[in-house]
Protein backbone atom coordinates (compact mmCIF):
# COMPACT_ATOMS: atom_id res chain seq x y z
CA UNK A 1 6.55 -20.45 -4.82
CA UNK A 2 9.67 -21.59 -2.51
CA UNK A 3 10.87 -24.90 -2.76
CA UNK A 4 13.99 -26.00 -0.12
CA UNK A 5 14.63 -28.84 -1.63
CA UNK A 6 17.62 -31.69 -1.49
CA UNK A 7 19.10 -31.24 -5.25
CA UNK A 8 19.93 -33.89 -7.50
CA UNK A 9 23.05 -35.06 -6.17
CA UNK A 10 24.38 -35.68 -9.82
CA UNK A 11 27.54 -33.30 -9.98
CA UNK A 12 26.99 -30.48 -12.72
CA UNK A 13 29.00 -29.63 -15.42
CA UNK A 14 27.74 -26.49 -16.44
CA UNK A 15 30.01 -23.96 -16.63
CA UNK A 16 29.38 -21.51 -14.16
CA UNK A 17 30.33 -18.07 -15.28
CA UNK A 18 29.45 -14.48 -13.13
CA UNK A 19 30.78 -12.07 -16.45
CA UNK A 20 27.68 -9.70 -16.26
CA UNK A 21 25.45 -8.85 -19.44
CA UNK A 22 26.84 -6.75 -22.34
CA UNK A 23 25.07 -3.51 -23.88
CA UNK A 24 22.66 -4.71 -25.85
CA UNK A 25 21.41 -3.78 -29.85
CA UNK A 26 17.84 -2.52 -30.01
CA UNK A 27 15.47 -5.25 -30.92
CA UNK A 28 14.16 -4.44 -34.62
CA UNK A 29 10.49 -5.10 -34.25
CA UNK A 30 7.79 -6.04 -31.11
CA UNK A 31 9.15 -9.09 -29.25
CA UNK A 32 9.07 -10.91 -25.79
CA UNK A 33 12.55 -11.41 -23.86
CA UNK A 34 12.65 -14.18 -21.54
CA UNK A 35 14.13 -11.86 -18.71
CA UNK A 36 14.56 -15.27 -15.92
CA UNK A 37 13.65 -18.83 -15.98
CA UNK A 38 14.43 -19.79 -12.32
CA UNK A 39 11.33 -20.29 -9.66
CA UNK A 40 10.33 -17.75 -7.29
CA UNK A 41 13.06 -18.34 -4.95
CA UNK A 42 16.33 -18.01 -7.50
CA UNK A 43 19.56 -20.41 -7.98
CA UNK A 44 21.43 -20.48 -5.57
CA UNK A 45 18.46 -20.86 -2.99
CA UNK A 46 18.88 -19.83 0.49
CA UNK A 47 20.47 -22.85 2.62
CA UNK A 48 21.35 -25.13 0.00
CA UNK A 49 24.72 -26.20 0.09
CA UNK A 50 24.15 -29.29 -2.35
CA UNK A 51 26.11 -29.47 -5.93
CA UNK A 52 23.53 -27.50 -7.88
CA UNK A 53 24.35 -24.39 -5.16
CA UNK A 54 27.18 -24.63 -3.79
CA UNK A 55 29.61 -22.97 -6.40
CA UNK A 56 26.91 -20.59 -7.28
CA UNK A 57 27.19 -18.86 -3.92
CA UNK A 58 31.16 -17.96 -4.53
CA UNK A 59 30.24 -17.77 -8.38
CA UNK A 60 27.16 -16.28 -9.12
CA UNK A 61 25.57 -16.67 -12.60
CA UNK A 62 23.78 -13.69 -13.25
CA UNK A 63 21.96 -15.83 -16.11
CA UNK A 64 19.82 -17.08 -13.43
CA UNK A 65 17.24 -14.48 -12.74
CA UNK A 66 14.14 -15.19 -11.51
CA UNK A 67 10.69 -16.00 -13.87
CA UNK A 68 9.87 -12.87 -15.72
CA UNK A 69 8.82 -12.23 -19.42
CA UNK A 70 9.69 -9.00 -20.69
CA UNK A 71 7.58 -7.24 -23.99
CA UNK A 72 8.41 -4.41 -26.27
CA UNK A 73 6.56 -2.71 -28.17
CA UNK A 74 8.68 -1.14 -31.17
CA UNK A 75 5.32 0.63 -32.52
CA UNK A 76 4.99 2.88 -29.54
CA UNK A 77 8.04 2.44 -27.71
CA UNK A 78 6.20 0.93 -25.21
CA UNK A 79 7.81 -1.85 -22.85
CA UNK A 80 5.97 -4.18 -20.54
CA UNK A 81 6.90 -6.92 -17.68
CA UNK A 82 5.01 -10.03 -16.62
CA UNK A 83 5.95 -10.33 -13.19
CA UNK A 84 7.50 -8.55 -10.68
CA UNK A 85 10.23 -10.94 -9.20
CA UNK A 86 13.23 -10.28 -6.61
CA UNK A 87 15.55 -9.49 -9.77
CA UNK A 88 13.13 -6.37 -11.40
CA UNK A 89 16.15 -3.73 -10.96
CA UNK A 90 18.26 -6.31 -13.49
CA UNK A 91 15.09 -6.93 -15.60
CA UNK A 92 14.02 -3.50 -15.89
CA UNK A 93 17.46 -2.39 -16.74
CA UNK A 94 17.49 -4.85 -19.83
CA UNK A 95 14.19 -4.12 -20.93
CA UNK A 96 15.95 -0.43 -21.50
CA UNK A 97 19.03 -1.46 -22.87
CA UNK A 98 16.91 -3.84 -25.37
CA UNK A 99 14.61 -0.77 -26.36
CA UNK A 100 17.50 2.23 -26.78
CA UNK A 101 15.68 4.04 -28.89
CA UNK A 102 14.44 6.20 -25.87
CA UNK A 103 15.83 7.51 -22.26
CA UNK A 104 13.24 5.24 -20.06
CA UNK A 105 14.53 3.18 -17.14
CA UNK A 106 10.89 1.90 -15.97
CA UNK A 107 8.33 -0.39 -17.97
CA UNK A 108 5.50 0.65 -19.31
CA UNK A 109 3.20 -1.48 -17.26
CA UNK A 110 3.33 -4.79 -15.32
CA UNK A 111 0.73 -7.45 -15.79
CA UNK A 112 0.75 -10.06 -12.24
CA UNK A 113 0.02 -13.87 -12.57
CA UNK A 114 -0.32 -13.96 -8.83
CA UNK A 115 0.80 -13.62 -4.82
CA UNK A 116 3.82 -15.91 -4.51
CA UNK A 117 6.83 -14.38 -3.48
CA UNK A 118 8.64 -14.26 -6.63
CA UNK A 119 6.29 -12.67 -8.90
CA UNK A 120 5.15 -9.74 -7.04
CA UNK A 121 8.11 -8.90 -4.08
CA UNK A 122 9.81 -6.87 -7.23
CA UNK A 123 7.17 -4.01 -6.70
CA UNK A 124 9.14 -3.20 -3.26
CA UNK A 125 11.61 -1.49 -5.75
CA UNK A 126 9.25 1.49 -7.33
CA UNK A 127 8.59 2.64 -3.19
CA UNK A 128 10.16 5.40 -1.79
CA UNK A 129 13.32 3.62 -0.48
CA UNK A 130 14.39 2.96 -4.09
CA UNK A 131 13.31 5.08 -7.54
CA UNK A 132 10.03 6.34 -5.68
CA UNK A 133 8.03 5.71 -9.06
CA UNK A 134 5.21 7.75 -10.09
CA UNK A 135 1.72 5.42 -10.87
CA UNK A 136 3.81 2.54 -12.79
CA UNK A 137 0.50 0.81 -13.66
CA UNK A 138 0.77 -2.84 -11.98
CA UNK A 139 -1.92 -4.81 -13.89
CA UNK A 140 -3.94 -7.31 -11.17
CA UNK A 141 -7.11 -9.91 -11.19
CA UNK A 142 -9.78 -8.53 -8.14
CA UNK A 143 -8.21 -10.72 -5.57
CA UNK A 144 -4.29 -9.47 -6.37
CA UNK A 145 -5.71 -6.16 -6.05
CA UNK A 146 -7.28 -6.39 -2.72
CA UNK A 147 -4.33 -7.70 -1.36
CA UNK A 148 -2.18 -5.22 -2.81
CA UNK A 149 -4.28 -2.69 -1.50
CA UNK A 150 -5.02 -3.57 1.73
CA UNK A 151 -1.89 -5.35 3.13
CA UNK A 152 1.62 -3.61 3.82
CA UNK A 153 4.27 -2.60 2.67
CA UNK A 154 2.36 -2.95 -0.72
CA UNK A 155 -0.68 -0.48 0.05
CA UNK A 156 2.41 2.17 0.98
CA UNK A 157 3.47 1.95 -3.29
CA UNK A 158 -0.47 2.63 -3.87
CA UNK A 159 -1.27 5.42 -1.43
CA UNK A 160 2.08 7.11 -2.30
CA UNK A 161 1.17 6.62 -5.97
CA UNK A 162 4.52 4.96 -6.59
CA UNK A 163 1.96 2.22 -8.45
CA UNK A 164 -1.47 2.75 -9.95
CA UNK A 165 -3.19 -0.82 -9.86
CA UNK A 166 -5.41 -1.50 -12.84
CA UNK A 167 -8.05 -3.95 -11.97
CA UNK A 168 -7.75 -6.94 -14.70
CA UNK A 169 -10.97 -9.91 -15.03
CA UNK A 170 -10.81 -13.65 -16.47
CA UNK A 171 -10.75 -13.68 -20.52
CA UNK A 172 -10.98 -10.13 -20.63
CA UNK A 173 -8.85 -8.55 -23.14
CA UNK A 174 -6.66 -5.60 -22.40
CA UNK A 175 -5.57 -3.67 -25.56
CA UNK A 176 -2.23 -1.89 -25.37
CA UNK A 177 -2.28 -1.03 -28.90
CA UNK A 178 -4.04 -1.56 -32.01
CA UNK A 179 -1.64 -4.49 -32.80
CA UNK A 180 -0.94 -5.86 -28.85
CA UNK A 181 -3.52 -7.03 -26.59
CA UNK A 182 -2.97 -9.43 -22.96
CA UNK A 183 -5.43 -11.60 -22.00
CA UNK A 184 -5.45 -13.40 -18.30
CA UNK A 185 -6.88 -16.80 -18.19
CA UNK A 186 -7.57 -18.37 -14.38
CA UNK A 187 -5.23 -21.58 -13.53
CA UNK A 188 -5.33 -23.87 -10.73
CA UNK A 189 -2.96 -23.00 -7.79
CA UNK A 190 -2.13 -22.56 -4.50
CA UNK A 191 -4.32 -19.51 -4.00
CA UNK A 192 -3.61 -18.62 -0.25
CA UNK A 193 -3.67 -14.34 -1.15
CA UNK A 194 -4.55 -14.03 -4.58
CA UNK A 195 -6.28 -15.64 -8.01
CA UNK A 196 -3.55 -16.89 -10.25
CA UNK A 197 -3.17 -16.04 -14.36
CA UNK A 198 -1.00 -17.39 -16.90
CA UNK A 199 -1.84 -14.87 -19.96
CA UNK A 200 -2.38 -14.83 -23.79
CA UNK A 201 0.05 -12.34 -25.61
CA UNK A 202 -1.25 -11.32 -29.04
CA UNK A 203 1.37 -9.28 -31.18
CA UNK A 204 0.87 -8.10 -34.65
CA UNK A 205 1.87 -11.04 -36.11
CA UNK A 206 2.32 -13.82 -33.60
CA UNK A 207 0.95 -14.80 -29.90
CA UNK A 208 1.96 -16.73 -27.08
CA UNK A 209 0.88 -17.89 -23.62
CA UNK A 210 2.45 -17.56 -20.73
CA UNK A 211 1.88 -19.58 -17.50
CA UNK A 212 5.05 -20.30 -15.40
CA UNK A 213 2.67 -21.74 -12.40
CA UNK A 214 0.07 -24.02 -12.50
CA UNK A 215 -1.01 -27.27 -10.62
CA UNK A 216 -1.25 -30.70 -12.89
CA UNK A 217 -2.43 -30.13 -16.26
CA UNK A 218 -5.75 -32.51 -15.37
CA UNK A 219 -6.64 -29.75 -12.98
CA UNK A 220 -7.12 -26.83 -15.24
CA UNK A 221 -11.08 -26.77 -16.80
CA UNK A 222 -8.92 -26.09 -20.14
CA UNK A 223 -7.20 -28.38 -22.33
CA UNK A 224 -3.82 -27.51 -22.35
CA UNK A 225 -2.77 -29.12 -25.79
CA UNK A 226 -5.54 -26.70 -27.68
CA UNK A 227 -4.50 -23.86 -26.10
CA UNK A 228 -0.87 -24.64 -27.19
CA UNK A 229 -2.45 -25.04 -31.14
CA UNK A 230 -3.96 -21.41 -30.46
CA UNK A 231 -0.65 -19.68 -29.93
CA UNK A 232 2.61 -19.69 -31.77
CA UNK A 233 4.66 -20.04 -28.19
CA UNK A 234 3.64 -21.57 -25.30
CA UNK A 235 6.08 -20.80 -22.21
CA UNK A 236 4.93 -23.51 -20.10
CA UNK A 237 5.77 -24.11 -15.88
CA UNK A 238 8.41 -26.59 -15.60
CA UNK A 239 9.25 -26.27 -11.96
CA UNK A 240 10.74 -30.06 -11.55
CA UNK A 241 12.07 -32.30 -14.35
CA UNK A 242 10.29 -34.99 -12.03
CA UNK A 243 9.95 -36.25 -8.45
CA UNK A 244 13.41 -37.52 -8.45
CA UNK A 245 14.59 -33.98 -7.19
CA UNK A 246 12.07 -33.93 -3.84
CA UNK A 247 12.91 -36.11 -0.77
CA UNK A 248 12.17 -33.45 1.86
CA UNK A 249 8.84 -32.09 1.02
CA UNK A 250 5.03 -33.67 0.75
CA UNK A 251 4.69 -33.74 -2.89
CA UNK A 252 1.39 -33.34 -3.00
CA UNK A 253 1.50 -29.47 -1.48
CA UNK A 254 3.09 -28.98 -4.73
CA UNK A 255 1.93 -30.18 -7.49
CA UNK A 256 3.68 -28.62 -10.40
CA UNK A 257 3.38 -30.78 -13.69
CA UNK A 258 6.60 -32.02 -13.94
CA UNK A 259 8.65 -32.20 -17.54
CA UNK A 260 8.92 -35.90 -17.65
CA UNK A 261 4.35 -35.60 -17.50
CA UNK A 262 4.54 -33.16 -19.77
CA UNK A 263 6.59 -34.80 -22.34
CA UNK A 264 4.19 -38.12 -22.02
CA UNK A 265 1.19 -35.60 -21.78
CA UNK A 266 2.28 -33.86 -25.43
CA UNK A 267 4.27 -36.91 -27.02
CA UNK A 268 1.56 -36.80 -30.06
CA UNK A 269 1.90 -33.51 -30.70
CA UNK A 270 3.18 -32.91 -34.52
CA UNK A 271 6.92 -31.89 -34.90
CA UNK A 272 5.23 -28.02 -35.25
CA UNK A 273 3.35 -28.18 -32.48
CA UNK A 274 6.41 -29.59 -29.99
CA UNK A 275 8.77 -26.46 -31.35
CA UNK A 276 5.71 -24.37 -29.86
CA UNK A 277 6.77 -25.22 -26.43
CA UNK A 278 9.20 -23.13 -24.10
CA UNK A 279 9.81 -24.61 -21.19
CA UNK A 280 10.15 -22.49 -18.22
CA UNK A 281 10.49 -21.71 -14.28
CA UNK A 282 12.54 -24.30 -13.30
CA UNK A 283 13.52 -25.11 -9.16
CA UNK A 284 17.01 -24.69 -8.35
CA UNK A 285 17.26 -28.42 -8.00
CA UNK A 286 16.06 -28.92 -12.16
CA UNK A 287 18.75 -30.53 -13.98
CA UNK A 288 17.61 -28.99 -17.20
CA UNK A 289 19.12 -25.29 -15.92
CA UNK A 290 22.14 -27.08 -17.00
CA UNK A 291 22.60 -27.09 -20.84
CA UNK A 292 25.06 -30.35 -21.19
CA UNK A 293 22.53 -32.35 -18.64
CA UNK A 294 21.10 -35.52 -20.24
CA UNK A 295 17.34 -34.15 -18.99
CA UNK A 296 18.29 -30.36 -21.39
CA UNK A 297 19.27 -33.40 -24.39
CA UNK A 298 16.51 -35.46 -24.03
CA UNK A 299 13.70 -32.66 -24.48
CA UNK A 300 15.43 -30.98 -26.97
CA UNK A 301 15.81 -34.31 -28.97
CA UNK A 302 12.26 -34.74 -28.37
CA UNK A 303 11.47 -31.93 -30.22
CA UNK A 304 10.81 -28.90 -27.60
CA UNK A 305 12.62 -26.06 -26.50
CA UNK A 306 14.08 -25.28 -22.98
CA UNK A 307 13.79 -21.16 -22.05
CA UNK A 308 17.14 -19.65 -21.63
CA UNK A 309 17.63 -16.32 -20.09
CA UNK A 310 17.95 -13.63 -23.25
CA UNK A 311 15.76 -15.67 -25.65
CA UNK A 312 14.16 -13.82 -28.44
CA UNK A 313 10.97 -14.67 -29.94
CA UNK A 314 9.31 -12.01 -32.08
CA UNK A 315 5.43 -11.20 -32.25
């Protein structure tokens, strides 16, 4: 989604850095790699020129890539993306550095959660104008498929076979391997093209679920704080710490749980349960992209974790 939004006026003190990421050791055994935590529409966003921008545009962190979730699978040598957002050529390019083992600059497979900008305009980069990829498999729910197929530029990547789209359905499981498996689940969202997924990662020893957009918890026909005791990570949407950060937009054309809900939402949780919870796909305007912000202390002191581009967890 794209949010042009006033930002929190507070003045940051994050250190803004634009060093560029180092060569990376091989990951020792199937993990995910939290390859962006920014919304759809990336930090700096187009035509801000408030605090949380401003230096970013003569400064740019290259730790804020968009929303993407990376997965490697040592077993096979297998990687796989979930998403495919504006910054793919970065995200693709880590994915091969994290996985050195083998010569292969393209994933294995990309699953899609849905049609907004930032999780699918990636796929522009396997067409002819760039690598010209031969039938990356883009995994898609009917709808995603459709649209895919029968809108362009993206039905060019299909009938050139730069893409081969592999048709995906609610709760179905798709099994990579005997020891990985994805599952999409249907959330509630602004469905103007496509369905939209968050997805269940099984590994061989741990899972997770991943859904960086959703409307209000209370919306979903699933409870959100079983699903959370079903997996060992959740990576949860965390688009605004609250509605503090929107003054120029109808609120309720986008209603992203916000953290401060969320935190009320899963303040029983036990201590386990809270260090479950990633959160993740934050607005440029989120005051919790900054480390040293009070918001990034107060959920960490609460018990949960905040995503941060690079982060590890092993399956």
């Amino acid at each position: 989604m794209i949010f042009t939004l006033s930002c929190v006026k507070e003045k940051s003190t994050e250190k803004i850095t634009s060093k560029k990421p180092q060569q990376k050791q091989s990951i020792k055994n199937t993990s995910l790699i939290l390859l962006g935590t920014i919304q759809d529409a990336g930090s700096p966003q187009i035509g801000c020129e408030k605090d949380c921008c401003k230096d970013l545009f003569k400064n740019p962190d290259y730790k804020r890539q968009v929303i993407s979730l990376g997965l490697i699978d040592k077993q096979n040598n297998k990687t796989y993306l979930f998403d495919a957002t504006p910054d793919i050529k970065t995200q693709m390019k880590m994915l091969s550095k994290y996985n050195n083992e083998i010569n292969k600059e393209l994933t294995d497979g990309i699953f899609l959660t849905h049609a907004h900008i930032g999780h699918y305009a990636g796929l522009m980069y396997l067409g002819k104008e760039s690598i010209n990829s031969k039938n990356v498999t883009v995994y898609a729910m009917p709808k995603m498929k459709t649209f895919i197929s029968n809108n362009g530029p993206w039905s060019q990547l299909v009938k050139s076979e730069n893409i081969n789209l592999s048709e995906i359905k609610n709760e179905e499981t798709i099994q990579l391997s005997n020891k990985i498996n994805v599952t999409p689940i249907l959330v509630p969202h602004r469905d103007e093209y496509s369905e939209t997924v968050g997805y269940r990662i099984k590994g061989p020893n741990k899972s997770a679920l991943f859904i960086p957009d959703i409307d209000k918890w209370e919306k979903w026909n699933k409870n959100i704080i079983d699903e959370i005791k079903k997996v060992d990570y959740a990576f949860l949407d965390a688009t605004f710490y609250s509605g503090k950060e929107i003054d120029s937009r109808d609120i309720s054309q986008i209603p992203h749980p916000f953290i401060i809900e969320s935190l009320e939402k899963f303040k029983d949780l036990s201590k386990e349960e809270k260090s479950k919870i990633i959160f993740i796909h934050f607005n440029h305007t989120n005051p919790v992209i900054n480390p040293n912000s009070k918001e990034s202390k107060t959920i960490i002191e609460q018990g949960y974790k905040i995503g941060r581009f690079e982060d590890i967890f092993e399956l």
